[in-house]
C-alpha atoms as a PDB file:
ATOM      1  CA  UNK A   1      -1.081  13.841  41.027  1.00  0.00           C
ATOM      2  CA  UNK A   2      -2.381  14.931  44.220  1.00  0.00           C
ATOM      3  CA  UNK A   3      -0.870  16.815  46.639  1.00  0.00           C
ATOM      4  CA  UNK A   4       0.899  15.078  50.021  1.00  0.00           C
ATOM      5  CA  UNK A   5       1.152  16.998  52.993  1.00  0.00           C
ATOM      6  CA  UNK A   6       3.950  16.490  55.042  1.00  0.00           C
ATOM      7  CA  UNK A   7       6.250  18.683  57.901  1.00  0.00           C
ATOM      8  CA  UNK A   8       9.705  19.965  57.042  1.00  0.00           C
ATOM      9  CA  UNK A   9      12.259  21.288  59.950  1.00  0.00           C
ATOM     10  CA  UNK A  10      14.789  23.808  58.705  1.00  0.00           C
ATOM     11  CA  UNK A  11      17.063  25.473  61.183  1.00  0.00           C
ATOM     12  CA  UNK A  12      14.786  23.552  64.063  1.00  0.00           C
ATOM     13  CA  UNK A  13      12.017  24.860  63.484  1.00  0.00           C
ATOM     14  CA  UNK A  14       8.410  22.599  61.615  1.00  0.00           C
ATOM     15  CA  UNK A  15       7.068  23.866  58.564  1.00  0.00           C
ATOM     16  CA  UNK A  16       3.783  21.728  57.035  1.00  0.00           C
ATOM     17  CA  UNK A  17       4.076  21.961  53.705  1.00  0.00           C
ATOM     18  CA  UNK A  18       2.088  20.504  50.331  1.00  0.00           C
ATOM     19  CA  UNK A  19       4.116  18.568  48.018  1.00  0.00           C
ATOM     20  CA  UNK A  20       3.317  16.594  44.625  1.00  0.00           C
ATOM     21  CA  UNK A  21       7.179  14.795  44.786  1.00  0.00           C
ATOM     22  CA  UNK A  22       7.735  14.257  48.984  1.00  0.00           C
ATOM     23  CA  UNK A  23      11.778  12.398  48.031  1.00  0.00           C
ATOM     24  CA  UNK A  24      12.295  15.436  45.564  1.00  0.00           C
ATOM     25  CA  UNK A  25      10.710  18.214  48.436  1.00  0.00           C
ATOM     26  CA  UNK A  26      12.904  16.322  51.050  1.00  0.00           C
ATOM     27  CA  UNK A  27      16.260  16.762  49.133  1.00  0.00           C
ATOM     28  CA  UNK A  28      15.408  20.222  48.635  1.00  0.00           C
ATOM     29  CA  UNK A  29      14.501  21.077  52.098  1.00  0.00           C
ATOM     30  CA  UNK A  30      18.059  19.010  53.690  1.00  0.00           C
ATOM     31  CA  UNK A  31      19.716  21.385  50.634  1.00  0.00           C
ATOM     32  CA  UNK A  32      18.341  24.731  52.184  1.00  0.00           C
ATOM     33  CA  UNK A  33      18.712  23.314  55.748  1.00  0.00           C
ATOM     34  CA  UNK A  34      22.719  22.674  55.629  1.00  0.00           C
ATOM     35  CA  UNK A  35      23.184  25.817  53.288  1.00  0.00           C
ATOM     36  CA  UNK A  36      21.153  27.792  56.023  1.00  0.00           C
ATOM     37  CA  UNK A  37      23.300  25.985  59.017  1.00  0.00           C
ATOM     38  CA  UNK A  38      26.829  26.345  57.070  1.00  0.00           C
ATOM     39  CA  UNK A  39      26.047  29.988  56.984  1.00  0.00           C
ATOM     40  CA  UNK A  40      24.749  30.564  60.214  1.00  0.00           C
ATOM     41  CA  UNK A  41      28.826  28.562  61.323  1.00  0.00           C
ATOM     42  CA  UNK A  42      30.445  31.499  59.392  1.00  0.00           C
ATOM     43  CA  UNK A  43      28.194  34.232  60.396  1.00  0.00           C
ATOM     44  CA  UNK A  44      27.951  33.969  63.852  1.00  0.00           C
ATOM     45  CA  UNK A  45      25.167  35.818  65.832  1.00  0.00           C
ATOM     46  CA  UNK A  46      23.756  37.365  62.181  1.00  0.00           C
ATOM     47  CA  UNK A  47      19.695  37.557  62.664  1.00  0.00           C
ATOM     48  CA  UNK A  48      18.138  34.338  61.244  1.00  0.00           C
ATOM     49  CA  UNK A  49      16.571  37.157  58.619  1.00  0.00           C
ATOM     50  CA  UNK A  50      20.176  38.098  57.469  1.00  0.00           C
ATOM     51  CA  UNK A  51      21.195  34.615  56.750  1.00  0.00           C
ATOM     52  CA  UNK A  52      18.244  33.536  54.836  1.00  0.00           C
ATOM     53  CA  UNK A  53      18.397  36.461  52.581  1.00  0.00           C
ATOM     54  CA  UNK A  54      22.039  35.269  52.056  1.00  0.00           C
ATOM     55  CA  UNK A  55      21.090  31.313  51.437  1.00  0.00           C
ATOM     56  CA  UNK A  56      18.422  33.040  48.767  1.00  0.00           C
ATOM     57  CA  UNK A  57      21.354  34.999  47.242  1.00  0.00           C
ATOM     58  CA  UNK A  58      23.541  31.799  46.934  1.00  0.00           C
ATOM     59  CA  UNK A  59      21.023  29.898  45.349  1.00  0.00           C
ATOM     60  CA  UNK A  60      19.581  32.596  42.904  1.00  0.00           C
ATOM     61  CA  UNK A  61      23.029  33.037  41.984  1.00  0.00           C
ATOM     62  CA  UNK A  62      23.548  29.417  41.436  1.00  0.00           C
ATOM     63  CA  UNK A  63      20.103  29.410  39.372  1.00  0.00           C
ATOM     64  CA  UNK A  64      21.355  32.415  37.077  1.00  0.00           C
ATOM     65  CA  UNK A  65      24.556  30.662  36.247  1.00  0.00           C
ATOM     66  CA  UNK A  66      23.480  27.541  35.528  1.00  0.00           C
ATOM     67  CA  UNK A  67      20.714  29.057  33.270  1.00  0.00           C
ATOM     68  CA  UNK A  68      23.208  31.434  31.696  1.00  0.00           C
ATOM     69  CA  UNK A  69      25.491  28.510  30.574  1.00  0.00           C
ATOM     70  CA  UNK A  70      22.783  26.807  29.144  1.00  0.00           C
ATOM     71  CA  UNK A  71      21.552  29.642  27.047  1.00  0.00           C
ATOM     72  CA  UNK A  72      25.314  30.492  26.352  1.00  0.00           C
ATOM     73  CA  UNK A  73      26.764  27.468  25.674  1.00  0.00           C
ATOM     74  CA  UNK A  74      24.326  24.643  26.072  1.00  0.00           C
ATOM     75  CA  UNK A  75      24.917  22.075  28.870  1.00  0.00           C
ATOM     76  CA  UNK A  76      28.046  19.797  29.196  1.00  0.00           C
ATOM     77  CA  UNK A  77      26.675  16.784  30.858  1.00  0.00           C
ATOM     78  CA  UNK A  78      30.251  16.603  32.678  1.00  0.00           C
ATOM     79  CA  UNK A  79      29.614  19.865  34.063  1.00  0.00           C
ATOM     80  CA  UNK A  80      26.362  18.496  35.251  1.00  0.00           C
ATOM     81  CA  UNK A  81      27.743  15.631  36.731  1.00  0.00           C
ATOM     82  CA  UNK A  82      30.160  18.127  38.506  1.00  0.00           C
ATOM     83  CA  UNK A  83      27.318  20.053  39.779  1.00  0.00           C
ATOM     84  CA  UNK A  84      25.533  16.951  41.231  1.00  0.00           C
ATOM     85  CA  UNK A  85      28.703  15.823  42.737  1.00  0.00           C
ATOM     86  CA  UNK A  86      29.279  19.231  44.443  1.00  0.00           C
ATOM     87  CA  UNK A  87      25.945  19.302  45.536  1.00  0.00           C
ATOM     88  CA  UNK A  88      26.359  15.665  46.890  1.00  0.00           C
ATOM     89  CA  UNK A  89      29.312  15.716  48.507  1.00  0.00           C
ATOM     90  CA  UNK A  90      28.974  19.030  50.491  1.00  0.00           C
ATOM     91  CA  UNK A  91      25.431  18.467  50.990  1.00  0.00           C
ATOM     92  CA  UNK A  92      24.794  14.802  52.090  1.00  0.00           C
ATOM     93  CA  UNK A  93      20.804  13.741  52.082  1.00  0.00           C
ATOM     94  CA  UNK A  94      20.102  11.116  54.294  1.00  0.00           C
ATOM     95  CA  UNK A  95      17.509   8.742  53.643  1.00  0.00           C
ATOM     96  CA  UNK A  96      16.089   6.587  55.428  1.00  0.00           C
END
């Protein structure tokens, strides 16, 4: 599949970026984006640096536990669901 370039704004400002799934890279980017602006609410006047080393903290952390339960105790779809319901409801994706 090739490659589709298109532009991304996180925390106002454009980033051009190459992408082989453009819905999937979208998601994604409105994921960082509201994590990035819900920190930036409870962190008031914290450097931009600062509160994307926190975002990247958050979500390592999320990826660590979610790959330590499935190498622990294999995945509960349920807990899955749960995840994607989280994820859903306190991180809306428009689309258009």
């Amino acid at each position: 599949m090739d490659k589709k370039s298109i532009r991304v704004t996180i925390l106002g400002k454009e980033y051009p970026l190459r992408v082989d799934d453009e819905e999937k890279a979208l998601k994604v980017v409105s994921y960082v984006d509201s994590l990035l602006n819900e920190l930036l609410e409870k962190n008031p006047g914290a450097p931009t640096s600062t509160i994307a080393v926190i975002a990247a903290l958050n979500i390592a952390e999320q990826l660590f536990d979610l790959k330590e339960k499935v190498h622990n105790e294999g995945i509960d779809i349920s807990d899955l669901v749960g995840v994607i319901s989280y994820l859903r409801e306190n991180f809306p994706v428009e689309m258009s």
